[in-house]
C-alpha atoms as a PDB file:
ATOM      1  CA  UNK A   1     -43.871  33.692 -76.654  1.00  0.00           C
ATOM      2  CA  UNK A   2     -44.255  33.894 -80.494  1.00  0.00           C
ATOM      3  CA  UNK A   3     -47.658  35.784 -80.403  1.00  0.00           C
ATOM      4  CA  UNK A   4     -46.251  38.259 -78.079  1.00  0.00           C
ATOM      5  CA  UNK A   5     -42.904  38.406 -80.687  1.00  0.00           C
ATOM      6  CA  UNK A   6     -45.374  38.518 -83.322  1.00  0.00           C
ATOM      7  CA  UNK A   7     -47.892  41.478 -82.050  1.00  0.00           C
ATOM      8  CA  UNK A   8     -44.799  43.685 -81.241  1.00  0.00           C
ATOM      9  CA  UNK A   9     -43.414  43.036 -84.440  1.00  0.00           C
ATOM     10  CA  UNK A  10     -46.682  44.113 -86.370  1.00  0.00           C
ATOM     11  CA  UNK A  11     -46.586  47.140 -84.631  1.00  0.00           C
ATOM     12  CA  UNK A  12     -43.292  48.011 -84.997  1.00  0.00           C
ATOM     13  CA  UNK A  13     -44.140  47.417 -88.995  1.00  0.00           C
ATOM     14  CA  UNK A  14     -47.253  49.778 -88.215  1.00  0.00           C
ATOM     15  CA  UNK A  15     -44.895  52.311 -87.816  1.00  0.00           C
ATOM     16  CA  UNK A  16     -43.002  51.846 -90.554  1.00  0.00           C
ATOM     17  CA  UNK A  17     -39.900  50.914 -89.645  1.00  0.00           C
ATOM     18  CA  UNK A  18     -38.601  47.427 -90.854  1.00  0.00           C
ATOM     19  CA  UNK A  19     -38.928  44.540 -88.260  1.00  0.00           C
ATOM     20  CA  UNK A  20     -37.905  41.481 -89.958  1.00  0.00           C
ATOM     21  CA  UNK A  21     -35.373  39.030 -88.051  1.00  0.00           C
ATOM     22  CA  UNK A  22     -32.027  38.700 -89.209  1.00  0.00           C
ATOM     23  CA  UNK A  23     -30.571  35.493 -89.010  1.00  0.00           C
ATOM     24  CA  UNK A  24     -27.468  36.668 -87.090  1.00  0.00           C
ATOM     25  CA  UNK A  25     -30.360  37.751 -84.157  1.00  0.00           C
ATOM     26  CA  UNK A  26     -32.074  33.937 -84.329  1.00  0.00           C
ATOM     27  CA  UNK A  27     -28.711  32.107 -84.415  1.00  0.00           C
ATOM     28  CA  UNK A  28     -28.860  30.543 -87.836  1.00  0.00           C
ATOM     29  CA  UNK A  29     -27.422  30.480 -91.391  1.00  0.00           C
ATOM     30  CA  UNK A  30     -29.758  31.828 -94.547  1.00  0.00           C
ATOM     31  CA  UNK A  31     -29.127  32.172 -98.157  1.00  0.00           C
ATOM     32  CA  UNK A  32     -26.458  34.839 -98.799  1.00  0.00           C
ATOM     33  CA  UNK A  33     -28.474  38.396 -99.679  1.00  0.00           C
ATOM     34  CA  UNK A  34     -32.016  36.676 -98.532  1.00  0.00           C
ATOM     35  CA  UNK A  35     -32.565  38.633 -95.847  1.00  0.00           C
ATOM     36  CA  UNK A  36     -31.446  42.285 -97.544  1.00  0.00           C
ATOM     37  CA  UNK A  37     -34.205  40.775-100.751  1.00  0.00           C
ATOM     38  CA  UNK A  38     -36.925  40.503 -98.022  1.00  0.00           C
ATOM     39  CA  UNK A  39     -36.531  43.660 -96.870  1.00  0.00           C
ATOM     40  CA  UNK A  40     -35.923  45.454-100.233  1.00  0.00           C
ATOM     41  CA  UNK A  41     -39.223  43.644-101.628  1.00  0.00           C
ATOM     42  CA  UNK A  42     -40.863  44.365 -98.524  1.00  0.00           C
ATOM     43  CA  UNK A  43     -40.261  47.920 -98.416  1.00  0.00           C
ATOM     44  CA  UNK A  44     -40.430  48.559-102.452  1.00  0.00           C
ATOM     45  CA  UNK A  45     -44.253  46.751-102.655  1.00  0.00           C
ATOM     46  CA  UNK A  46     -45.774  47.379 -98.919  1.00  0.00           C
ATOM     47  CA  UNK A  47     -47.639  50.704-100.191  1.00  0.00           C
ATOM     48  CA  UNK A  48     -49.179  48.516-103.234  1.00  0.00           C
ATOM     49  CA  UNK A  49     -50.124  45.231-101.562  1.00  0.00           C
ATOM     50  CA  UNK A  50     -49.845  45.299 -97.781  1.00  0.00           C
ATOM     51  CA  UNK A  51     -51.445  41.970 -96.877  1.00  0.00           C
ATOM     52  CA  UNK A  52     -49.121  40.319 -99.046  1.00  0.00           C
ATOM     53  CA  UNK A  53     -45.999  41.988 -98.258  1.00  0.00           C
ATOM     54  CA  UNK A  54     -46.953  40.964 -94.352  1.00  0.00           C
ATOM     55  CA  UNK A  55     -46.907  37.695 -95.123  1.00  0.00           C
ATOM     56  CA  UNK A  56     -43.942  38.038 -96.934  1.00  0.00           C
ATOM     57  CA  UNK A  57     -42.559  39.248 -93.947  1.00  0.00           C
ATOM     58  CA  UNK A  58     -44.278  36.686 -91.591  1.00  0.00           C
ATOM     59  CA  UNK A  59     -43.142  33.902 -93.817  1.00  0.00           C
ATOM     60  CA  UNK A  60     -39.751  34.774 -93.529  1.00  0.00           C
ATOM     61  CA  UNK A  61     -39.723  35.220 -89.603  1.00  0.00           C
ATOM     62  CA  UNK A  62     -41.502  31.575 -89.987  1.00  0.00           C
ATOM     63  CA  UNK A  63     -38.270  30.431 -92.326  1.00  0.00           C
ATOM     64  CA  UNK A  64     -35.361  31.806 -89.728  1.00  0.00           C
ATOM     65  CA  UNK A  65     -37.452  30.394 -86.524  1.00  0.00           C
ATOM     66  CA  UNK A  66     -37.883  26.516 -88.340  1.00  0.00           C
ATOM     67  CA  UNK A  67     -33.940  26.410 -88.096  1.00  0.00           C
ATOM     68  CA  UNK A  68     -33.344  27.434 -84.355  1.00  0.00           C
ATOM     69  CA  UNK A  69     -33.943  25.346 -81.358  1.00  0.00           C
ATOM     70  CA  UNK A  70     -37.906  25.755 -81.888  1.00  0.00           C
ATOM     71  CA  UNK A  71     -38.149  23.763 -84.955  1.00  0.00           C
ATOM     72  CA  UNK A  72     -39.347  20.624 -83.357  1.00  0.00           C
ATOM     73  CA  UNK A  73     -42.725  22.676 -82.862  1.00  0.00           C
ATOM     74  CA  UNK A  74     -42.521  24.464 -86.343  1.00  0.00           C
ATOM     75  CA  UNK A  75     -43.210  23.258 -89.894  1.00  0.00           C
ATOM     76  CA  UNK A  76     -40.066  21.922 -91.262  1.00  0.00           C
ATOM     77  CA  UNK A  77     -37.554  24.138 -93.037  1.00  0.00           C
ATOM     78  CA  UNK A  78     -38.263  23.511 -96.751  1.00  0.00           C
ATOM     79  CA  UNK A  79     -42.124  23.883 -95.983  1.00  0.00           C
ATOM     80  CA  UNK A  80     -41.357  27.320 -94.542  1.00  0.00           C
ATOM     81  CA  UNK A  81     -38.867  27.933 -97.585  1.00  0.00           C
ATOM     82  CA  UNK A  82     -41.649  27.320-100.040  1.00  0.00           C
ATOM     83  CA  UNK A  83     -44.096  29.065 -98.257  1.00  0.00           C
ATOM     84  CA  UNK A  84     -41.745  32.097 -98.158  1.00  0.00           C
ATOM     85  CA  UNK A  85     -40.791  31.751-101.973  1.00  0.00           C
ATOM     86  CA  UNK A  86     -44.920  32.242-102.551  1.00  0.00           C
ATOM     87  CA  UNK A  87     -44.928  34.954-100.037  1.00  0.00           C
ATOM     88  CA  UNK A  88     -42.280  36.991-101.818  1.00  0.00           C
ATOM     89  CA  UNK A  89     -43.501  35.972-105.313  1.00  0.00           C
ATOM     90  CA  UNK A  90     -46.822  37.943-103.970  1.00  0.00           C
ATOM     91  CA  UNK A  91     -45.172  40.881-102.297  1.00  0.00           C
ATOM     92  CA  UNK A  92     -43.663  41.540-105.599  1.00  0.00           C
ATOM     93  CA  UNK A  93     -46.876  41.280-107.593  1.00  0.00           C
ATOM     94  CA  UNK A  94     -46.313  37.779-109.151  1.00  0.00           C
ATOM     95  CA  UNK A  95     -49.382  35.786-108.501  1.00  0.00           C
ATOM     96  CA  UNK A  96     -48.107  32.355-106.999  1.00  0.00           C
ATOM     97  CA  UNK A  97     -49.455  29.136-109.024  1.00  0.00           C
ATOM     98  CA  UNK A  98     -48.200  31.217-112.754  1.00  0.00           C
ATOM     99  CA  UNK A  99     -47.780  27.712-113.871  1.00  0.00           C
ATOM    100  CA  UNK A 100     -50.175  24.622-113.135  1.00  0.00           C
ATOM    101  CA  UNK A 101     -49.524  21.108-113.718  1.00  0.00           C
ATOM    102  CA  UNK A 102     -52.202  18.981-113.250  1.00  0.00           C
ATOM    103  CA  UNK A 103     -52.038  14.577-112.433  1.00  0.00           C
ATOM    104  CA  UNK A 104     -54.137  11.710-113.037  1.00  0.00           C
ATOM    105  CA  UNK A 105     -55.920  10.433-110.238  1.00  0.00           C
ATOM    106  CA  UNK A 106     -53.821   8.902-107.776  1.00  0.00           C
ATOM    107  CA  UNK A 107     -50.464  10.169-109.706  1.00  0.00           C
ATOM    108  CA  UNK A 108     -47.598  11.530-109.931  1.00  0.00           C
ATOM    109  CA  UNK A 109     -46.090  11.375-113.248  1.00  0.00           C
ATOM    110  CA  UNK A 110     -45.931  13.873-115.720  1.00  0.00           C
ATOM    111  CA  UNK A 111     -48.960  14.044-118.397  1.00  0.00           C
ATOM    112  CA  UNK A 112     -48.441  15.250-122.258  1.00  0.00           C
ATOM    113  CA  UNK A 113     -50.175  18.549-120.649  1.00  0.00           C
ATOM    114  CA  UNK A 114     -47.513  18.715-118.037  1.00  0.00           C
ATOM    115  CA  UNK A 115     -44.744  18.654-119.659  1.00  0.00           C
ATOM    116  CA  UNK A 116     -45.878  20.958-121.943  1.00  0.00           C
ATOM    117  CA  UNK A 117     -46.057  23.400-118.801  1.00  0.00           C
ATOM    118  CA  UNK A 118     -42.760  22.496-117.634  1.00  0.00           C
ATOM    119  CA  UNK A 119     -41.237  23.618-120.965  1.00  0.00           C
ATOM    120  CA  UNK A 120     -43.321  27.037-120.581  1.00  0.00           C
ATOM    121  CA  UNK A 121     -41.753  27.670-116.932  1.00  0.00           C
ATOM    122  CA  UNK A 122     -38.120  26.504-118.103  1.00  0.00           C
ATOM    123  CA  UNK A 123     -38.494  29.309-120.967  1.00  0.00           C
ATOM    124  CA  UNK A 124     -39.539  31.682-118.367  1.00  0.00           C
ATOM    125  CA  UNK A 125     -36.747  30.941-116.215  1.00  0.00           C
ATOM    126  CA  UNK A 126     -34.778  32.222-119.447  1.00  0.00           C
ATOM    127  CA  UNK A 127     -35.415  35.956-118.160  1.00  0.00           C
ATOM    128  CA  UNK A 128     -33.790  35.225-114.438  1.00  0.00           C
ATOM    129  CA  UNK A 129     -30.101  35.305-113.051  1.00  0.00           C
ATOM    130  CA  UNK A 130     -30.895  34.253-109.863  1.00  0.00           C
ATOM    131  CA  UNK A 131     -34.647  32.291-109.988  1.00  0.00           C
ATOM    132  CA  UNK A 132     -36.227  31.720-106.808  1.00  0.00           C
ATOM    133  CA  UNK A 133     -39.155  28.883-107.658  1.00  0.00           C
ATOM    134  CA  UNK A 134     -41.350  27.618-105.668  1.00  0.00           C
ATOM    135  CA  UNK A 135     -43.076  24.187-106.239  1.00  0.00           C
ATOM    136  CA  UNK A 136     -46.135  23.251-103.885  1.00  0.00           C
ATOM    137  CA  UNK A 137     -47.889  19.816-104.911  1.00  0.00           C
ATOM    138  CA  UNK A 138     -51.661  19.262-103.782  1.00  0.00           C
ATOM    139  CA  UNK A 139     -54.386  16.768-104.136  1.00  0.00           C
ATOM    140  CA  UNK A 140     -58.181  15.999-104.203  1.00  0.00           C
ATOM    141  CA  UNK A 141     -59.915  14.904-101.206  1.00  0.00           C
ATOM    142  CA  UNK A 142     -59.892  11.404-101.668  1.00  0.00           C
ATOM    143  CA  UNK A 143     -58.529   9.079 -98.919  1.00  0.00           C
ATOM    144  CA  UNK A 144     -56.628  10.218 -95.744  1.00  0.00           C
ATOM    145  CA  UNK A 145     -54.498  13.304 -94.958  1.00  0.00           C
ATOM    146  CA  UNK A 146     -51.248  11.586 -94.497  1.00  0.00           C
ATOM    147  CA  UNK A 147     -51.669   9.673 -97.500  1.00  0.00           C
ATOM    148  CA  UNK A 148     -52.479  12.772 -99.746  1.00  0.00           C
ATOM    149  CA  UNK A 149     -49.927  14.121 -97.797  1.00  0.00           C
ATOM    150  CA  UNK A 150     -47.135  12.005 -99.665  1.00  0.00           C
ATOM    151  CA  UNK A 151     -49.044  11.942-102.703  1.00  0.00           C
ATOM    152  CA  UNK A 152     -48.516  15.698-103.082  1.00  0.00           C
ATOM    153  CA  UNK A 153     -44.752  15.644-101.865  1.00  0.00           C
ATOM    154  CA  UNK A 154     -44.098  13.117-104.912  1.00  0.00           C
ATOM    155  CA  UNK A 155     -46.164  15.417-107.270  1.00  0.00           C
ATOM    156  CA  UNK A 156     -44.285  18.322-106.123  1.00  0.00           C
ATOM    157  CA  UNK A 157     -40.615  16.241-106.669  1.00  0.00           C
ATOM    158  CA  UNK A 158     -41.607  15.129-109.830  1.00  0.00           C
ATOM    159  CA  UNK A 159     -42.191  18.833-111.455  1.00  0.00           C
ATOM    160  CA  UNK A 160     -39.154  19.670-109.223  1.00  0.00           C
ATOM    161  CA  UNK A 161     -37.112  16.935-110.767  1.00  0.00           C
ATOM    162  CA  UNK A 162     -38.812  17.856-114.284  1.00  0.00           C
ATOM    163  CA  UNK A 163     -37.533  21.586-114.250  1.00  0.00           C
ATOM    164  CA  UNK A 164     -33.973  20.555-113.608  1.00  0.00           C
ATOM    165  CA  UNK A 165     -33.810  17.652-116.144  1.00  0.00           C
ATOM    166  CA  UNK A 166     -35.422  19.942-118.834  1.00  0.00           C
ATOM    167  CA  UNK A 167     -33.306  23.042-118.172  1.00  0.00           C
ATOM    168  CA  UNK A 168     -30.057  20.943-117.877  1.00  0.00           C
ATOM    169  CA  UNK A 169     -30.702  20.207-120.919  1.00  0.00           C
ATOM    170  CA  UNK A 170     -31.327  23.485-122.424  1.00  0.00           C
ATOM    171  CA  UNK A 171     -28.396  25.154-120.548  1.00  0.00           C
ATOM    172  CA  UNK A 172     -30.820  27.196-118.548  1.00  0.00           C
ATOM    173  CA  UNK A 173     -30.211  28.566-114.924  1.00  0.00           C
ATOM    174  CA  UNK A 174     -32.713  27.042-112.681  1.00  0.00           C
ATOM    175  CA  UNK A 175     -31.515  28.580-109.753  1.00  0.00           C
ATOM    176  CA  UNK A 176     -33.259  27.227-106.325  1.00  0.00           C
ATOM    177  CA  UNK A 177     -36.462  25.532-106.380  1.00  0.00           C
ATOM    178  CA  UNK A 178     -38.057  24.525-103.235  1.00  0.00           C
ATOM    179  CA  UNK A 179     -41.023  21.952-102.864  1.00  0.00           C
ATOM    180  CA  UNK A 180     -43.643  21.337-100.379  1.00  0.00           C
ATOM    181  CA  UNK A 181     -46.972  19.588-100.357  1.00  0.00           C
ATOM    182  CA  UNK A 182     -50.392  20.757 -98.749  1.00  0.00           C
ATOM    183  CA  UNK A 183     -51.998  16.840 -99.508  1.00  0.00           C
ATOM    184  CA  UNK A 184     -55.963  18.146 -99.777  1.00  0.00           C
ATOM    185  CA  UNK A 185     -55.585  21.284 -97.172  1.00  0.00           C
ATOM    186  CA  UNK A 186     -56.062  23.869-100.209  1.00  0.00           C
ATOM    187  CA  UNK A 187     -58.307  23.026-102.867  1.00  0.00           C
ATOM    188  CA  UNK A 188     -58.550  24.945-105.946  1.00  0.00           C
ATOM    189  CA  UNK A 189     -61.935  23.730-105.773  1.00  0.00           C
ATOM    190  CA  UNK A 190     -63.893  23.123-102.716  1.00  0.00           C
ATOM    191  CA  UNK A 191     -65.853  19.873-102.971  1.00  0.00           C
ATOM    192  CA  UNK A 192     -65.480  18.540 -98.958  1.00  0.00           C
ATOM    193  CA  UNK A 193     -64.389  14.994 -98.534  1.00  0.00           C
ATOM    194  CA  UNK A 194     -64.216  12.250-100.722  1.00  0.00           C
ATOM    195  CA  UNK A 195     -64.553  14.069-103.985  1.00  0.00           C
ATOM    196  CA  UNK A 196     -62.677  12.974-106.732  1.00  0.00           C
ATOM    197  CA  UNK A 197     -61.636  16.736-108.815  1.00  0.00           C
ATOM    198  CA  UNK A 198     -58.936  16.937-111.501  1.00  0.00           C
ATOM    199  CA  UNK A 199     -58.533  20.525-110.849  1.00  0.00           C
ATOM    200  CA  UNK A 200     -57.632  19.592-107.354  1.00  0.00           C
ATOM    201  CA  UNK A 201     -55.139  16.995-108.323  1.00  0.00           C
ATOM    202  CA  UNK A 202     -52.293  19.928-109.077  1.00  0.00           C
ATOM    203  CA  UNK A 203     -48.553  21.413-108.360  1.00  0.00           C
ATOM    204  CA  UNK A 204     -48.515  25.227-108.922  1.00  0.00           C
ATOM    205  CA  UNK A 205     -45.347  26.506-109.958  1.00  0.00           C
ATOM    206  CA  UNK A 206     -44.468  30.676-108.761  1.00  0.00           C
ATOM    207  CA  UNK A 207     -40.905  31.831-109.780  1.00  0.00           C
ATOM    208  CA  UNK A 208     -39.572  34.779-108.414  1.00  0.00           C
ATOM    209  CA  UNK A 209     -36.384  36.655-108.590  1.00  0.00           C
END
């Protein structure tokens, strides 16, 4: 059923009209003006970077259909939310992962050299109304999936948590930040199993508007 959705939606976007689901047609509740900033960023940056601006679009069909009746077979929301936020940030021209913060090996709290990042992203969140930011946590390839798994969830919280301690405290508009973890699925650097890689052991940080 969805690749059938999917292929008729791709070539309904082929022809250049603009196929993205609204939440009234799926049944469920989205963030007031989402939808119209999909479709706006969409149509204002397809010409300039198709492949991302169909994922942006993809993304967001992926977002609506992890809230309908058809999420127990779909990631969960928040993992579709972030993957959307990086989608968009993408469309738009913003490369997602702006902002890196890297961990020791097997954790999760913030170095000197992290926090120092999290002060450059609360800055830049100085130039948004409205920031959209997506946080995705990831690890190195040592030990299992489902451990990693959590490992990069708690990274991912901890620059989350980070970003709205710091710009509390600086009076600055975070707006909505969204986390998700990929444990060891996508390595900055690919050294196959059992490696132990700092660059690896990351959260990248994309804000968008």
């Amino acid at each position: 059923m969805d690749a059938t959705a999917y292929v008729s939606k791709s070539e309904a976007a082929a022809s250049g009209s603009a196929p993205a689901w609204t939440p009234e047609e799926l049944g469920v509740s989205a963030p007031a003006g989402l939808y119209e900033d999909v479709v706006a960023t969409v149509a204002a940056n397809k010409a300039a970077r198709p492949a991302e601006c169909a994922k942006a679009q993809a993304m967001w069909d992926q977002y609506l259909e992890s809230m309908t009746d058809y999420s127990g077979v779909c990631i969960n929301t928040d993992d579709a939310k972030a993957m959307l936020d990086e989608a968009l940030a993408a469309c738009k021209g913003a490369a997602p992962g702006d902002y890196v913060v890297y961990f020791g090996f097997d954790r999760y709290d913030l170095t000197d050299a992290g926090s120092e990042v999290i002060d450059q992203v609360v800055d830049a969140l100085k130039s948004y109304t409205t920031p959209l930011v997506s946080v995705v946590g990831h690890t190195d390839t040592v030990g299992s999936l489902q451990y990693n798994q959590t490992l990069s969830e708690r990274r991912a919280n901890t620059v989350r948590n980070a970003i709205l301690s710091r710009g509390s405290a600086e009076g600055v508009t975070t707006g909505t930040i969204t986390t998700a973890g990929r444990s060891w699925t996508e390595p900055a650097v690919d050294t196959g199993p059992n490696v132990r890689e700092a660059r690896n052991r990351r959260a990248t940080i994309a804000i968008s508007q």
